[in-house]
N, C-alpha and C. Protein backbone atom coordinates (compact mmCIF):
# COMPACT_ATOMS: atom_id res chain seq x y z
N UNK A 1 35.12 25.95 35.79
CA UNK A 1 34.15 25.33 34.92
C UNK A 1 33.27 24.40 35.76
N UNK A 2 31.63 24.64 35.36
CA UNK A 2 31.25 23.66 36.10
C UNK A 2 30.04 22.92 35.73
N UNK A 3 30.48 21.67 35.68
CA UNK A 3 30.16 20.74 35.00
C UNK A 3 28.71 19.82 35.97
N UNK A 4 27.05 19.88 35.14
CA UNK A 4 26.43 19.46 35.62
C UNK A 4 25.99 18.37 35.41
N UNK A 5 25.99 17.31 36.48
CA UNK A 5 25.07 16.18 36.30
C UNK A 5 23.99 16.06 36.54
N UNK A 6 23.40 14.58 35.54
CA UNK A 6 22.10 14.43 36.03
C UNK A 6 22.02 13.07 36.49
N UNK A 7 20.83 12.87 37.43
CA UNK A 7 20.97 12.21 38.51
C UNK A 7 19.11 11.25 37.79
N UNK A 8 19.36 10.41 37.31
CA UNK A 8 18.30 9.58 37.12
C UNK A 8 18.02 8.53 38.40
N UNK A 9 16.85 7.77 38.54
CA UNK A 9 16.71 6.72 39.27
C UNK A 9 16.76 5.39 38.63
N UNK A 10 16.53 4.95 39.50
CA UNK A 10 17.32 3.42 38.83
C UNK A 10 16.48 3.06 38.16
N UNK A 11 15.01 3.73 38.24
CA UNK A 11 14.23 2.89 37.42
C UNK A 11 13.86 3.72 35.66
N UNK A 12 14.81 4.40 36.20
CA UNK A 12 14.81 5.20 34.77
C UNK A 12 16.00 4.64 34.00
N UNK A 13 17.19 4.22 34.31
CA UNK A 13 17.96 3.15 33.92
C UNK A 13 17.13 2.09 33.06
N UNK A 14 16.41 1.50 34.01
CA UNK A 14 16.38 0.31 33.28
C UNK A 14 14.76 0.50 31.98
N UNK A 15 14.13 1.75 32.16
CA UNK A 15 13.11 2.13 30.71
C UNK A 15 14.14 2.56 29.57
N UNK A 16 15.23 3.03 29.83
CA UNK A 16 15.95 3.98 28.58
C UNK A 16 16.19 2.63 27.47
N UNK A 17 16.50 1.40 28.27
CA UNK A 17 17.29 0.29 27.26
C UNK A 17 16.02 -0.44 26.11
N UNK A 18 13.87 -0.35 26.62
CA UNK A 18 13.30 -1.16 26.29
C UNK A 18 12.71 -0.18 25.40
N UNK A 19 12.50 1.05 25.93
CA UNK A 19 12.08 1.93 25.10
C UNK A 19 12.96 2.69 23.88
N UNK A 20 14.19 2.63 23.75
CA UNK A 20 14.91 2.82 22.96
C UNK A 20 15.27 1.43 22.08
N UNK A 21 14.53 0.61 21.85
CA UNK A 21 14.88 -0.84 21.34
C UNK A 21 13.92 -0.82 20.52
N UNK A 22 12.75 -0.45 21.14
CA UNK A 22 11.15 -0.39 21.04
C UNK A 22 11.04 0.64 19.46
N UNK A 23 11.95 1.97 20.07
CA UNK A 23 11.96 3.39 19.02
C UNK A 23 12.33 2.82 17.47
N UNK A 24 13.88 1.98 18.63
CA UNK A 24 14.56 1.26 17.24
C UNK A 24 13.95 0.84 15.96
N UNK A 25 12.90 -0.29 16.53
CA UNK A 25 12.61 -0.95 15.40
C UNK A 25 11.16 -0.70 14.96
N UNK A 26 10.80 0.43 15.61
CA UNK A 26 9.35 1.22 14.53
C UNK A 26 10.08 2.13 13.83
N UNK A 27 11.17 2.02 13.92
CA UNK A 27 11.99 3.31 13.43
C UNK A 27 11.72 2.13 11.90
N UNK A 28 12.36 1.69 12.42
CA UNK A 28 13.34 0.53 11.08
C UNK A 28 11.94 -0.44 10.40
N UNK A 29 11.07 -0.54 10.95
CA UNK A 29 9.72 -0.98 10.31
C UNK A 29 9.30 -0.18 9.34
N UNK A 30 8.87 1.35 9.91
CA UNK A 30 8.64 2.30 8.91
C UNK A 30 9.40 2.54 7.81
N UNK A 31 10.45 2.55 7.94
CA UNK A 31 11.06 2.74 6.62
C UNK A 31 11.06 1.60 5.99
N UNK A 32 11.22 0.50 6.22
CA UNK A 32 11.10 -0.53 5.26
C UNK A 32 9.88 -0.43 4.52
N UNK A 33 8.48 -0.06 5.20
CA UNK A 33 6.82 -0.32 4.93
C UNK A 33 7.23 0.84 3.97
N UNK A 34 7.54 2.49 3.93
CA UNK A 34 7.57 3.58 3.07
C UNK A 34 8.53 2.92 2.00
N UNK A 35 9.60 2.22 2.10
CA UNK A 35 10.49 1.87 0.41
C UNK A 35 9.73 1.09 0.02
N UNK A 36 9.06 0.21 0.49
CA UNK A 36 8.46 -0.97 -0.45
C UNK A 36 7.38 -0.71 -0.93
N UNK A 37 6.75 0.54 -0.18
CA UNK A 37 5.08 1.12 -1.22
C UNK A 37 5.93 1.89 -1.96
N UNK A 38 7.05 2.45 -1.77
CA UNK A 38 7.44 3.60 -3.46
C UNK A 38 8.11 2.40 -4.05
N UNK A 39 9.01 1.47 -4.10
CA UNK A 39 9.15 0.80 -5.05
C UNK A 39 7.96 -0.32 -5.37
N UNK A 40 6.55 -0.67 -5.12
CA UNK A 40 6.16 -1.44 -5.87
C UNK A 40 5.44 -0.96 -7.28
N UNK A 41 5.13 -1.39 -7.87
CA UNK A 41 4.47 -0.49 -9.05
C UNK A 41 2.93 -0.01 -8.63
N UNK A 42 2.25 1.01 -9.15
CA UNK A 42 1.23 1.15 -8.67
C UNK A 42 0.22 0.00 -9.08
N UNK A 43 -0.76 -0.28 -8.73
CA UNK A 43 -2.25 -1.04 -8.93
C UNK A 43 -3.06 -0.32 -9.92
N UNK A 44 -3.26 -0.97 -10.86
CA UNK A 44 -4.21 -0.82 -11.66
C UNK A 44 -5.61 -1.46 -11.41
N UNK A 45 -6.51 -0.39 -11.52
CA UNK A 45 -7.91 -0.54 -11.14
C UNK A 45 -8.23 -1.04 -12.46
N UNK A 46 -9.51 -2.34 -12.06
CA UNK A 46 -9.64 -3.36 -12.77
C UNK A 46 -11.64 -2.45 -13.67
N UNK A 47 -11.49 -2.64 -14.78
CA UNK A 47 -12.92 -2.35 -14.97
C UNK A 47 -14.12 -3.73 -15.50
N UNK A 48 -15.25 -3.38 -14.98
CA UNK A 48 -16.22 -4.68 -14.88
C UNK A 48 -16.74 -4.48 -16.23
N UNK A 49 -16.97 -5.57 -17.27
CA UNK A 49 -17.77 -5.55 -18.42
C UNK A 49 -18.92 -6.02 -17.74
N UNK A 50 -20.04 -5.50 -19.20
CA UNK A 50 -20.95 -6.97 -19.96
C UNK A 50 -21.51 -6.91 -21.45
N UNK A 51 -20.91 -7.99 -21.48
CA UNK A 51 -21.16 -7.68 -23.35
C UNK A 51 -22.76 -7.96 -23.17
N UNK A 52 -23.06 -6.91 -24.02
CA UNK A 52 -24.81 -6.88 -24.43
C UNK A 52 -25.24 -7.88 -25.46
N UNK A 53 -24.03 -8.48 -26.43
CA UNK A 53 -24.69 -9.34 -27.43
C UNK A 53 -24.85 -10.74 -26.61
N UNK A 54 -23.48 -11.44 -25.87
CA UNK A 54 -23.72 -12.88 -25.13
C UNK A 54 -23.98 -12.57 -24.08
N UNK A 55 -24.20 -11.87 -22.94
CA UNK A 55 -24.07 -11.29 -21.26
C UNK A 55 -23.03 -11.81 -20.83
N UNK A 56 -21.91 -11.98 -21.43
CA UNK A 56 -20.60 -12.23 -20.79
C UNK A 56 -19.98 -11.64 -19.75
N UNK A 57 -19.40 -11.71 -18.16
CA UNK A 57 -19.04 -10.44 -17.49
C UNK A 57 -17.56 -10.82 -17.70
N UNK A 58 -16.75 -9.68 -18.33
CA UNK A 58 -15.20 -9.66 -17.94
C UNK A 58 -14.90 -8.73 -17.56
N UNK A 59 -13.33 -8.69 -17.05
CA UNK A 59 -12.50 -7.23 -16.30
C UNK A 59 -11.50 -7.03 -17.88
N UNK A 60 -11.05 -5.80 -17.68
CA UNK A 60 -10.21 -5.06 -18.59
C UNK A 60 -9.56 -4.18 -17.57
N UNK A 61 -8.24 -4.32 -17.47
CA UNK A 61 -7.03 -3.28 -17.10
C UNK A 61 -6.94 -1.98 -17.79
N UNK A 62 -7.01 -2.30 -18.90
CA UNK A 62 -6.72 -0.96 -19.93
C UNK A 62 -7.62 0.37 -19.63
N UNK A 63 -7.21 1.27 -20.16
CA UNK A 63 -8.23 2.58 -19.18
C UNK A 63 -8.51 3.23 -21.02
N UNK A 64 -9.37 2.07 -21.27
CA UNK A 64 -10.00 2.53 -22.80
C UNK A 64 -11.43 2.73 -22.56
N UNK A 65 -12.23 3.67 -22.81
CA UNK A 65 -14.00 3.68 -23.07
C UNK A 65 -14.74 2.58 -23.20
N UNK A 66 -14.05 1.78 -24.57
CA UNK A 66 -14.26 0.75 -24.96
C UNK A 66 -13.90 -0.66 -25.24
N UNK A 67 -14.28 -1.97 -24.88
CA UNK A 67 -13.56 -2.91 -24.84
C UNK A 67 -14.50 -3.88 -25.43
N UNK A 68 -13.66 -4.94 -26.09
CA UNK A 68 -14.45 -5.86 -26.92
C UNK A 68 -14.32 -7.26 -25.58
N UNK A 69 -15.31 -7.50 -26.37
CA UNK A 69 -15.69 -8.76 -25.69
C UNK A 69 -14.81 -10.12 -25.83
N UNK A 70 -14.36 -10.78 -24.85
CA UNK A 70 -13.28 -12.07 -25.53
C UNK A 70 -14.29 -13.02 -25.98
N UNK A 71 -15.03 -13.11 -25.91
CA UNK A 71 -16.06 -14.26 -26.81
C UNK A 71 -16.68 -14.06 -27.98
N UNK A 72 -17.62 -12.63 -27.98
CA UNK A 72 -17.81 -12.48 -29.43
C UNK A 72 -17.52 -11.22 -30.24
N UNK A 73 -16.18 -10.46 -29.58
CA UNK A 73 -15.84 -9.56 -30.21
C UNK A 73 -16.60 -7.86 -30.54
N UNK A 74 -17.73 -8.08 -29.75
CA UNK A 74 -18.14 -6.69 -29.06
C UNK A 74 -17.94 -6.15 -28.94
N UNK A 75 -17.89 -4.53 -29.02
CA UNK A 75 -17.49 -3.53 -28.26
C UNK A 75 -18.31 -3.38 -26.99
N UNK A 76 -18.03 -2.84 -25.50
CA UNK A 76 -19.09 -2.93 -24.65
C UNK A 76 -18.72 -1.70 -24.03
N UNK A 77 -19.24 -0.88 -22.98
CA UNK A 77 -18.85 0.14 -22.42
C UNK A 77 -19.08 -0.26 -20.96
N UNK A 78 -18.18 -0.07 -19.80
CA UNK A 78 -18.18 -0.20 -18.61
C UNK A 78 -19.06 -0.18 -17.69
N UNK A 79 -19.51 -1.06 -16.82
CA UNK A 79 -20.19 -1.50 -16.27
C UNK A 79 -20.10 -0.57 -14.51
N UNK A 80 -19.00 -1.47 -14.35
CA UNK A 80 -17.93 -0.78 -13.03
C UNK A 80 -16.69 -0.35 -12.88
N UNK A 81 -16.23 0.77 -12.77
CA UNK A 81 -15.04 0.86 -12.64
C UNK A 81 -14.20 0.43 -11.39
């Protein structure tokens, strides 16, 4: 049986320990950065009013056509999404 070695230099010794430390912890970064975007909840895109009766500008979360105005009860239709 015959058994082969390998024969590194010394200066390959001493890359295996910084670069494998290095692998380590992009290893271990990435996965932390990928669980914490699937567990946060997604973002809800904000929509821009303006009520036409006062020119009030507000945002609305809700993903309705239509949204009343918090001041004078308007219906208004989206400005910006």
């Amino acid at each position: 049986m015959i058994i082969s070695t390998v024969c590194l230099s010394t200066n390959s010794y001493f890359m295996i320990g910084p670069l494998g430390a290095l692998t380590l912890a992009m290893g271990v970064s990435l996965f932390y950065a990928w669980r914490d975007a699937r567990l946060r909840p997604p973002r809800r895109r904000t929509r821009l009013y303006q009520c036409r009766e006062c020119r009030q500008v507000y945002e609305d979360r809700r993903n309705v056509p239509l949204a009343t105005c918090p001041q004078c009860g308007a219906f208004n239709e989206a400005v910006r999404r």
